[in-house]
Protein backbone atom coordinates (compact mmCIF):
# COMPACT_ATOMS: atom_id res chain seq x y z
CA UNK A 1 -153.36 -29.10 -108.77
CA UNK A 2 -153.47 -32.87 -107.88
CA UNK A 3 -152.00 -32.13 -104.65
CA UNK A 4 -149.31 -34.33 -104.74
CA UNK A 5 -145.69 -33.40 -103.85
CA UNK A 6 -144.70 -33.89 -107.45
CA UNK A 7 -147.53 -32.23 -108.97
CA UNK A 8 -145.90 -29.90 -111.24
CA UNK A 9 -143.13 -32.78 -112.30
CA UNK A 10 -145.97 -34.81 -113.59
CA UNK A 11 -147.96 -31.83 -115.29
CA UNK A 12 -144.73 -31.28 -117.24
CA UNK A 13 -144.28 -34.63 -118.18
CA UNK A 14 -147.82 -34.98 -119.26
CA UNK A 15 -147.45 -31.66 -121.17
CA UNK A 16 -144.36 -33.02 -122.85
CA UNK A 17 -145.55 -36.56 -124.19
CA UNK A 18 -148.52 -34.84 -125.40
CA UNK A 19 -146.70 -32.89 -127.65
CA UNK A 20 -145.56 -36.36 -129.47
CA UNK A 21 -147.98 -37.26 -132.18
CA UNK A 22 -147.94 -40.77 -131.59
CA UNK A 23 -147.44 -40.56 -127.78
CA UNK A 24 -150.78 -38.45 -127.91
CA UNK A 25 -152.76 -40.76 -130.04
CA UNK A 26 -151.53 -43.98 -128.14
CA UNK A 27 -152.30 -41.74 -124.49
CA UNK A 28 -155.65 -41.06 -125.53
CA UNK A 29 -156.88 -44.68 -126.72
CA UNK A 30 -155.05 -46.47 -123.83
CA UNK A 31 -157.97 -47.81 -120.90
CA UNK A 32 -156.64 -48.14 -116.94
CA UNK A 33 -155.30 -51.85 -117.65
CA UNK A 34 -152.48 -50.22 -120.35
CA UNK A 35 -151.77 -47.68 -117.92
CA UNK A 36 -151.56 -49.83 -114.71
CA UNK A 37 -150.20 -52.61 -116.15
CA UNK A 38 -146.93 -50.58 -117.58
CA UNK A 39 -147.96 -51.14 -121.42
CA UNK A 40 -148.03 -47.34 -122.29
CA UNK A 41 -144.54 -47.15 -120.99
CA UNK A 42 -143.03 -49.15 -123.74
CA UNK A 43 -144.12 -46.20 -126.02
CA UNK A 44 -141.96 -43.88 -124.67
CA UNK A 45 -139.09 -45.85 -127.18
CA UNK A 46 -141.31 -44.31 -130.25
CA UNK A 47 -141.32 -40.50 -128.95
CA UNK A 48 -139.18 -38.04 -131.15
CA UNK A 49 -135.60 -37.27 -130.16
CA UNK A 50 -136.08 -33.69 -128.34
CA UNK A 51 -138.90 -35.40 -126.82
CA UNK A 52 -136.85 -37.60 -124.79
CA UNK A 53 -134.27 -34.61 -124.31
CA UNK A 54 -136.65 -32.32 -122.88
CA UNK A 55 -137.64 -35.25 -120.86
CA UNK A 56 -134.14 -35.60 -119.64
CA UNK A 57 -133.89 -32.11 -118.36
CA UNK A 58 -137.18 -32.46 -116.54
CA UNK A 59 -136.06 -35.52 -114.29
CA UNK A 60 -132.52 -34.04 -113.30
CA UNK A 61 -134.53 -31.13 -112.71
CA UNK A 62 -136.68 -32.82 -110.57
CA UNK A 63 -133.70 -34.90 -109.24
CA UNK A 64 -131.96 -31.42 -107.93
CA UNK A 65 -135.11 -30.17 -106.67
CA UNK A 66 -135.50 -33.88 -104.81
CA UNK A 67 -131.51 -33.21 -103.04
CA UNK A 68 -132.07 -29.72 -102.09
CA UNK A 69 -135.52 -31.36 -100.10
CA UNK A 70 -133.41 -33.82 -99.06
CA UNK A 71 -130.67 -31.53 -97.69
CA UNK A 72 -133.20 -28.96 -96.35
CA UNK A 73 -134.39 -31.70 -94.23
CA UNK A 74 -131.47 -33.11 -92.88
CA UNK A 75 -130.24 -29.47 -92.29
CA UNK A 76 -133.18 -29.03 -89.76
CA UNK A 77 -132.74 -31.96 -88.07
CA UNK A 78 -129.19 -31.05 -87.24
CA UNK A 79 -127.56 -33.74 -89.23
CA UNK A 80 -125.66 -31.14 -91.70
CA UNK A 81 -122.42 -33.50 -90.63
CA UNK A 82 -123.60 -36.62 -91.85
CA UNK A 83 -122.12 -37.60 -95.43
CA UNK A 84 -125.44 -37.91 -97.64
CA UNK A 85 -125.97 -40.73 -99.93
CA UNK A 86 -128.27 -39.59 -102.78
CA UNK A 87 -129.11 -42.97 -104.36
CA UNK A 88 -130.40 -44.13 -101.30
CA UNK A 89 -132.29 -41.35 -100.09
CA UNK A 90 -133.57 -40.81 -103.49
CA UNK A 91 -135.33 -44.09 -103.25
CA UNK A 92 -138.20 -42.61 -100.36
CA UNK A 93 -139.46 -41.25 -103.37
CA UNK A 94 -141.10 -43.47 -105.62
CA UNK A 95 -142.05 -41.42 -108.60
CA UNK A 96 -139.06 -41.67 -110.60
CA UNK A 97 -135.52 -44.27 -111.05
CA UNK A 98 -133.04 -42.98 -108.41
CA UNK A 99 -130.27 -45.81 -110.15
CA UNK A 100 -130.57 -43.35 -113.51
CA UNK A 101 -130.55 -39.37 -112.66
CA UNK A 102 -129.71 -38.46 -115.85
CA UNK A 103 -131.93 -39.72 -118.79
CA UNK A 104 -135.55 -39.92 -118.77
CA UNK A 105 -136.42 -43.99 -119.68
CA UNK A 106 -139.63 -46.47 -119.99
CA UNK A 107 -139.05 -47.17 -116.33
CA UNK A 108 -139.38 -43.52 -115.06
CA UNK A 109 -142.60 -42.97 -116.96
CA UNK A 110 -143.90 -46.45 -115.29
CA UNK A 111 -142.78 -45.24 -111.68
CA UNK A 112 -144.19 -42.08 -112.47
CA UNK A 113 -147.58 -43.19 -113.69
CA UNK A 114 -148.24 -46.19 -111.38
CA UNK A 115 -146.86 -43.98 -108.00
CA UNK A 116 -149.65 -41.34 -109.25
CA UNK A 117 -152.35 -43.64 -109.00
CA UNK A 118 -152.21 -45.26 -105.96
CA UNK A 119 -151.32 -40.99 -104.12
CA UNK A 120 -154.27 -39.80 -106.10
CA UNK A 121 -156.22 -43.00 -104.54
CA UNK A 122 -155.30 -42.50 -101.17
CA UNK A 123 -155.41 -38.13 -101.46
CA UNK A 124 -159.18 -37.95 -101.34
CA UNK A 125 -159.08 -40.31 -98.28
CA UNK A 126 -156.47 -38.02 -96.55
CA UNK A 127 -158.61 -35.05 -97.61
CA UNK A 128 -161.48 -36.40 -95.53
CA UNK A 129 -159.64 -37.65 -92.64
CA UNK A 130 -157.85 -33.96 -92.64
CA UNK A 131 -161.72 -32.78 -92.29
CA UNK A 132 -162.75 -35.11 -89.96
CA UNK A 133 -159.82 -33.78 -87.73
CA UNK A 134 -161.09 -30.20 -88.13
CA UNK A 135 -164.52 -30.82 -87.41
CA UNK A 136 -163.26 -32.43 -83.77
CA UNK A 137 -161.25 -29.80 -82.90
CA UNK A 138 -163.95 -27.43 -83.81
CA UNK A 139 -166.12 -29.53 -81.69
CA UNK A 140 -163.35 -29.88 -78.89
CA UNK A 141 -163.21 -25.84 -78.57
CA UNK A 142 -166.72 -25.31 -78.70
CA UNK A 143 -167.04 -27.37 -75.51
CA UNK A 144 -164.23 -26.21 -73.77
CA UNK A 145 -165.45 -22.13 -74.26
CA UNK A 146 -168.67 -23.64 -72.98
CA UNK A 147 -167.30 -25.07 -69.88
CA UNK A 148 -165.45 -21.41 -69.14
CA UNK A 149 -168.72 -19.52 -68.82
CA UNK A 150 -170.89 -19.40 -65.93
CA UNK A 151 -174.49 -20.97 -66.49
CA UNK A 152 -176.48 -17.93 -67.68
CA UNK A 153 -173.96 -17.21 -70.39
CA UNK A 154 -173.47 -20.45 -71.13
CA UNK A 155 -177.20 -20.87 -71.92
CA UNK A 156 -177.02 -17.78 -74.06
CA UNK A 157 -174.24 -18.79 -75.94
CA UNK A 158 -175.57 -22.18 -76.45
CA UNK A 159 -178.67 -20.37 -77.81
CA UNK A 160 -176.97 -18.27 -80.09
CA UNK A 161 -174.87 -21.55 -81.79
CA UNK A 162 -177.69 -23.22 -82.33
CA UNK A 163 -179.52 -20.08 -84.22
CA UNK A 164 -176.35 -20.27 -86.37
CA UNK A 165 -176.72 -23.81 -86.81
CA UNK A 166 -180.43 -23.03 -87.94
CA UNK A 167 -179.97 -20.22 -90.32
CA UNK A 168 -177.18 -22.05 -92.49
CA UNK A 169 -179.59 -24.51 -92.94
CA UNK A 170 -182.05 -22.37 -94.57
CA UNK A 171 -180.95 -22.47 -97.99
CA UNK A 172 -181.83 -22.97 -101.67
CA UNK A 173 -182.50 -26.58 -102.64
CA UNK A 174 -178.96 -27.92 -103.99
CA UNK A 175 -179.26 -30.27 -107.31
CA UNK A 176 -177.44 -33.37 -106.89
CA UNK A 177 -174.29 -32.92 -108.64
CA UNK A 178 -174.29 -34.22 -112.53
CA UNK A 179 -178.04 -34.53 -112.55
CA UNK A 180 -179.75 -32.64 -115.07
CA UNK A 181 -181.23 -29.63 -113.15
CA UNK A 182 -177.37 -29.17 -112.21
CA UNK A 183 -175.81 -28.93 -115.14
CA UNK A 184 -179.01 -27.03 -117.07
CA UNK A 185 -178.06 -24.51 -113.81
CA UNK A 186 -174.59 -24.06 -115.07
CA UNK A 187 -175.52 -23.60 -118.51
CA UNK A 188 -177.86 -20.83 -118.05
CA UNK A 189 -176.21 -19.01 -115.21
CA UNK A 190 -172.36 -19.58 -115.91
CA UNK A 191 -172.53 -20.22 -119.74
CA UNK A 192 -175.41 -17.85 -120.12
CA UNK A 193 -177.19 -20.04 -122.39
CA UNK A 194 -180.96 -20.58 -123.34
CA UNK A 195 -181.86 -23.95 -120.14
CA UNK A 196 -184.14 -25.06 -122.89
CA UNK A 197 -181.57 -25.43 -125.52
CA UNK A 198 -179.31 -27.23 -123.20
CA UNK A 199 -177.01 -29.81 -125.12
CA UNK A 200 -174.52 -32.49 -123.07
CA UNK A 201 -171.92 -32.86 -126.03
CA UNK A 202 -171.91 -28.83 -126.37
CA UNK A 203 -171.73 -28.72 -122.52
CA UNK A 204 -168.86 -30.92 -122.18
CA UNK A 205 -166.85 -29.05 -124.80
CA UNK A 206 -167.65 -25.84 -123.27
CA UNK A 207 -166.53 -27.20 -119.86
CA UNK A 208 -163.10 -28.83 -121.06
CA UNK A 209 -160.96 -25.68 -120.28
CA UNK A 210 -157.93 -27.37 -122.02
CA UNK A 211 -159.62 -29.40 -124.52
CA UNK A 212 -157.86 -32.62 -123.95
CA UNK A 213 -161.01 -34.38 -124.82
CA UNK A 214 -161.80 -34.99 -120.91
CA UNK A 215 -162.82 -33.24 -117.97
CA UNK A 216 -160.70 -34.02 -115.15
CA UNK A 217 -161.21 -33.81 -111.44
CA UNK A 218 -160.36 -29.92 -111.54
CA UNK A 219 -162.91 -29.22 -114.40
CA UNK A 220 -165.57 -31.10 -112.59
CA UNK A 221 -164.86 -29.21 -109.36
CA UNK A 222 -165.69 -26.26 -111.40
CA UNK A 223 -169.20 -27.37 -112.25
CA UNK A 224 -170.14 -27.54 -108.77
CA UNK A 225 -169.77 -23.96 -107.47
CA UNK A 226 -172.77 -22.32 -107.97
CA UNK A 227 -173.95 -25.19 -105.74
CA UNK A 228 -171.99 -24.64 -103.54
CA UNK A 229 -172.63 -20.94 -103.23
CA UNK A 230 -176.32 -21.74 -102.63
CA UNK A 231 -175.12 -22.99 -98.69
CA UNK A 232 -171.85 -20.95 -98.10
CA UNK A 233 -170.80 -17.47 -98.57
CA UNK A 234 -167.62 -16.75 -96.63
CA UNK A 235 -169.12 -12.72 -95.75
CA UNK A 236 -171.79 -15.31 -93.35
CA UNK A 237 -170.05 -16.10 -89.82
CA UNK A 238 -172.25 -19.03 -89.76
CA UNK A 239 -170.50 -20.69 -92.80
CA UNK A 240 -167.49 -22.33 -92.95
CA UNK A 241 -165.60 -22.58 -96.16
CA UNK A 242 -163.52 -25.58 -94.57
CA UNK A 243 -166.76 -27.37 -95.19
CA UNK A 244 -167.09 -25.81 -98.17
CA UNK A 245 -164.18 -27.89 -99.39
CA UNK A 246 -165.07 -31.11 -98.35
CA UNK A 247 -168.68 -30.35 -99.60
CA UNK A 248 -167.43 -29.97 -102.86
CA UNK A 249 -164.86 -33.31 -102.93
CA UNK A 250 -168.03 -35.33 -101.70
CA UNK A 251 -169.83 -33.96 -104.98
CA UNK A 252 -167.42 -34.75 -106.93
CA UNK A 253 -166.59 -38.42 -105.69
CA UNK A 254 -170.59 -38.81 -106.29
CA UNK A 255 -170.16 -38.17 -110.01
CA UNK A 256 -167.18 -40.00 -110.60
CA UNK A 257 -168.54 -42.37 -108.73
CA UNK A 258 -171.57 -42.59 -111.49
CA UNK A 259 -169.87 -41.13 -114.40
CA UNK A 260 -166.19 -42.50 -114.72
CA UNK A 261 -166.90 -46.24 -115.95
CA UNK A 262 -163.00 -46.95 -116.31
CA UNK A 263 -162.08 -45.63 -112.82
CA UNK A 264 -159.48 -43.32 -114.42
CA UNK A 265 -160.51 -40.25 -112.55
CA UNK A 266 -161.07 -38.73 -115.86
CA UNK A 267 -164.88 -37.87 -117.84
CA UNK A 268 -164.36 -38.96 -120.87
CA UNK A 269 -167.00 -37.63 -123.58
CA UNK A 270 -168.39 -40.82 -124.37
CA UNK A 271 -168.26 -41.31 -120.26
CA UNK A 272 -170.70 -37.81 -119.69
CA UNK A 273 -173.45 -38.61 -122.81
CA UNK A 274 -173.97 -42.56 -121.52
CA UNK A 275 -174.74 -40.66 -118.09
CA UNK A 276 -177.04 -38.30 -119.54
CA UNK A 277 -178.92 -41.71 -120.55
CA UNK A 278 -179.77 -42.95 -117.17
CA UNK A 279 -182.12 -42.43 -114.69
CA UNK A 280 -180.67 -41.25 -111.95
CA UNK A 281 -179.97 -38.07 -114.51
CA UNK A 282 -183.27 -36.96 -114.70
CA UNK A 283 -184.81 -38.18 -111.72
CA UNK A 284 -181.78 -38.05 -108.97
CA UNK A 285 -182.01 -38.65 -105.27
CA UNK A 286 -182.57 -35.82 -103.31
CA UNK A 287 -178.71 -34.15 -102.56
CA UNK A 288 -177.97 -34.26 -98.56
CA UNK A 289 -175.44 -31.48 -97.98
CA UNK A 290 -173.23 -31.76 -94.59
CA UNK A 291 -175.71 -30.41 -92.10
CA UNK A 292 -178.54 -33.16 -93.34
CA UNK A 293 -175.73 -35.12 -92.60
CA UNK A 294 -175.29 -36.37 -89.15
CA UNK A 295 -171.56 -35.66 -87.97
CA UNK A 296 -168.05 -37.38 -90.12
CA UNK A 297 -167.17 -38.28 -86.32
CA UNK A 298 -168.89 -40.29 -83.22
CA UNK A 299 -168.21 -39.87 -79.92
CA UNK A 300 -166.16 -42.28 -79.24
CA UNK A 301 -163.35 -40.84 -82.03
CA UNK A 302 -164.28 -37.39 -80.51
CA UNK A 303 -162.81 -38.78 -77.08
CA UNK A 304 -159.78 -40.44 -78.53
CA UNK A 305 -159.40 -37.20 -80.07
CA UNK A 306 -159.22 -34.97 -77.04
CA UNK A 307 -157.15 -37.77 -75.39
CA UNK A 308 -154.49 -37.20 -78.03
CA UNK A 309 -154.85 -33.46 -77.51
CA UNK A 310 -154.02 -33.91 -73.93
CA UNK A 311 -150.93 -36.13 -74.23
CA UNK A 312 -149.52 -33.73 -77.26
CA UNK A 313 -150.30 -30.63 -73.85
CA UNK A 314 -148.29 -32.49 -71.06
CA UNK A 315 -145.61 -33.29 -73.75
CA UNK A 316 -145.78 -29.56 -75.04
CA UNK A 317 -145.78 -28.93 -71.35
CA UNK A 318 -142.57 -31.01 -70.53
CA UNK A 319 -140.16 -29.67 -73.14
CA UNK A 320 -141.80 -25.91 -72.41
CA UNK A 321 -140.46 -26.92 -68.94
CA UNK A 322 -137.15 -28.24 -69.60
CA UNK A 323 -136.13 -25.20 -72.35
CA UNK A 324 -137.35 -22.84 -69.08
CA UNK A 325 -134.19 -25.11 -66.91
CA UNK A 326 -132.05 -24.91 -70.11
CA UNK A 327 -133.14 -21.18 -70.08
CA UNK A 328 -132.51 -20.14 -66.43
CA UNK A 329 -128.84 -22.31 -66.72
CA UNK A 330 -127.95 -19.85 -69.73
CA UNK A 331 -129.10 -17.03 -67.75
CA UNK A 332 -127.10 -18.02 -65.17
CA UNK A 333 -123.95 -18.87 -67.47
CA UNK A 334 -124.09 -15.41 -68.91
CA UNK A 335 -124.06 -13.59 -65.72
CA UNK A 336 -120.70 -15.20 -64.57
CA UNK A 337 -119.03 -14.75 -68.25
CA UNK A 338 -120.54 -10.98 -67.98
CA UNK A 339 -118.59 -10.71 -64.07
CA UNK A 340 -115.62 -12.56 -65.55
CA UNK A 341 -115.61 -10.14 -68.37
CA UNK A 342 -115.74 -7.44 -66.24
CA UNK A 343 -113.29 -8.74 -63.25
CA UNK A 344 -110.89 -8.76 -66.78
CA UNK A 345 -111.86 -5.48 -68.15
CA UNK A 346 -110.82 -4.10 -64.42
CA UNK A 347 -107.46 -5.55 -64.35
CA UNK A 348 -106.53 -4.65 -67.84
CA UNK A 349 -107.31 -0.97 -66.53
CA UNK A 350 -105.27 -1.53 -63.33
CA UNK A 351 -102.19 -2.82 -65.24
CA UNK A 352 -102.59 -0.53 -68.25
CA UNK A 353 -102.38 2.11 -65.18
CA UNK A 354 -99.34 0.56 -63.67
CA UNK A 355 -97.37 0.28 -66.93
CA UNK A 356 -97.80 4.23 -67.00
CA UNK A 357 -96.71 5.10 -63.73
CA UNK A 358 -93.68 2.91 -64.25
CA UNK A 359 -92.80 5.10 -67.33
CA UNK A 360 -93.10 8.30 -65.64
CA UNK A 361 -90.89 7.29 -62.76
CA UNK A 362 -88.21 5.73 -65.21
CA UNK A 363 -88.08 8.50 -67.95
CA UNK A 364 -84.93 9.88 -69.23
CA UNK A 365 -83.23 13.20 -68.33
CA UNK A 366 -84.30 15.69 -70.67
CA UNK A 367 -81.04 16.74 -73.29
CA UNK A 368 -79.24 19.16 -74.66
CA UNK A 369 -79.53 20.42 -78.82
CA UNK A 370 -76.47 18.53 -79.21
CA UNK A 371 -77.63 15.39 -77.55
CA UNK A 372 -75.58 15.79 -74.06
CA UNK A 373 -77.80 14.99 -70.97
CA UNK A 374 -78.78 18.25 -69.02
CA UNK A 375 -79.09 17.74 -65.24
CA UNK A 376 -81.65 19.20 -63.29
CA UNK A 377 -80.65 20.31 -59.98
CA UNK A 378 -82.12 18.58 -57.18
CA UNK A 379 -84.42 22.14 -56.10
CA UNK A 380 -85.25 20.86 -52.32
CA UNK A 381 -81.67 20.67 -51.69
CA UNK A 382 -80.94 24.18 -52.83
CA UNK A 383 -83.22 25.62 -51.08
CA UNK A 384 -82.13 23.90 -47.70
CA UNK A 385 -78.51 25.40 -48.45
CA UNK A 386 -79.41 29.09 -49.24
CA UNK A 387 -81.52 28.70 -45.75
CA UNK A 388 -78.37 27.37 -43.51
CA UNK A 389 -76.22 30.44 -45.47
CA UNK A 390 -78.11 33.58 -44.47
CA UNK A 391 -78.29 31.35 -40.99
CA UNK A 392 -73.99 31.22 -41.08
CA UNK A 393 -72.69 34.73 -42.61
């Protein structure tokens, strides 16, 4: 994985033009100049017909996936209402034509290829500021836990960092990556081959997983891990695989640094023998791993660090603050809907009450089978006149 936002977009390209004849042959003879300067491009015209249709799926595949980013975005930023325009927004992205969504061309494959080159330049220099970053916060908690104990366990706990410090440091000697002791390492303990039959051109092919006649940044990676397992194992508490990581980019920037004479951040196999013919292969500088290393940070970034820390706090601070107002005025809201609901609920009882009394009182006189009213004598009067009768005889 390169990393890059369009990673598996260009893997599929890649995989596609590769399946040309010509394309292939052309791909693997062209040097950085054909590929910078837009040359290879102009063989795209030569590929095979359901070359350039499978090509044509892959970009408005990649074009949909692009929109549905694009809409995801806007979506979370709350502007759902605003009417998008595609061609423009497609243009933030500058790996493929956002004029042409439909057919694959001579310019995508330019775009494409140039776009990659400069993101894969500048990814290994985001890698190590993303580490540098790390390693001051790191820094930036480990004083402030200090500064929350009381002397005595302060002193113990500085004590106890600093035996940490000490027993990562005791370690196997590490081979500087792509010297000879290195890769005779590999070959004996990954490859499980005789270290004194050890041959580079048998090596190489051995170590191009996908036989593409290079090793790319991936497969070179790869070399480097038994290395890398001499300093860190993530079971010890006093290893961090974060370094790990950047331990194993710095190796491999020193080899391509030594090894890739076309800066196309590809081995080629020619490339790996002519390094296997100088000196520093046999007889390398001694390897400094990051704790020989004095720190990726001074003290002065450390600082400007912490002062960014703070700001980001008060501002986390501030809108924690104002959701709390925007909180307590919701609470507040929702108290007088809940009284208003139930002031209503009360009065819909109290009429729903009055409507039935009003029907008792106003109900018909009961009648007859054949329909005719039947009267009910009025009982209290009655009574009153059989009482004044036995009075008057």
């Amino acid at each position: 994985d390169t990393g890059l936002y369009y990673d598996r977009y260009l893997r599929e390209v890649i995989e596609v033009l590769e399946t040309d004849p010509h394309f292939r042959e052309k791909l693997q003879s062209a040097n950085t100049e054909d590929i910078k300067n837009g040359r290879l491009s102009k063989e795209l015209d030569l590929v095979g017909h359901h070359v350039r249709t499978r090509l044509d799926e892959l970009k408005r595949q990649e074009v949909s996936r692009l929109r549905m980013l694009l809409k995801a975005k806007m979506d979370s930023t709350n502007m759902q209402s605003v009417q998008m325009d595609h061609v423009s927004l497609l243009k933030q992205f500058e790996h493929l034509d956002p004029h042409n969504q439909n057919t694959f061309e001579a310019k995508d494959l330019e775009l494409l290829i140039s776009t990659a080159t400069k993101d894969l330049e500048n990814y290994d220099a985001e890698r190590h500021e993303e580490f540098k970053r790390y390693e001051m916060l790191k820094e930036h908690e480990r004083r402030e836990y200090l500064k929350s104990l009381d002397q005595e366990k302060r002193e113990r706990e500085e004590k106890r960092m600093e035996e940490m410090k000490e027993k990562h440091r005791q370690h196997p000697k590490v081979n500087a990556p792509g010297s000879v002791d290195q890769l005779r390492e590999v070959w004996e303990e990954t490859d499980g081959l005789d270290p004194q039959e050890f041959n580079p051109k048998t090596f190489f092919k051995l170590h191009d997983t996908n036989e593409d006649g290079v090793l790319d940044e991936q497969e070179l990676e790869a070399l480097f891990t038994k290395e890398l397992e001499k300093v860190y194992d993530p079971k010890n508490e006093e290893d961090d695989m974060m370094e790990m990581e950047e331990e194993r980019l710095r190796m491999r920037e020193h080899v391509m640094k030594n090894v890739d004479l076309n800066h196309d951040r590809l081995v080629s196999m020619d490339e790996f023998l002519r390094s296997t013919e100088k000196k520093e292969f046999s007889s390398p500088n001694e390897w400094e791993t990051l704790d020989d290393k004095t720190p990726v940070y001074s003290e002065e970034e450390l600082q400007r660090f912490e002062a960014e820390l703070r700001d980001k706090q008060v501002e986390l601070s501030r809108r924690a603050e104002t959701l709390r107002q925007e909180q307590e005025i919701l609470n507040e809201r929702g108290k007088a809907l809940e009284a208003q609901k139930k002031e209503y609920q009360q009065a819909v009882k109290e009429m729903s009450q009055r409507q039935k009394d009003q029907q008792e009182v106003h109900q018909p006189p009961p009648s007859g089978p054949n329909g005719e009213l039947r009267f009910q004598p009025d009982l209290p009067n009655l009574a009153q006149e059989h009482d004044q009768g036995e009075k008057n005889p």
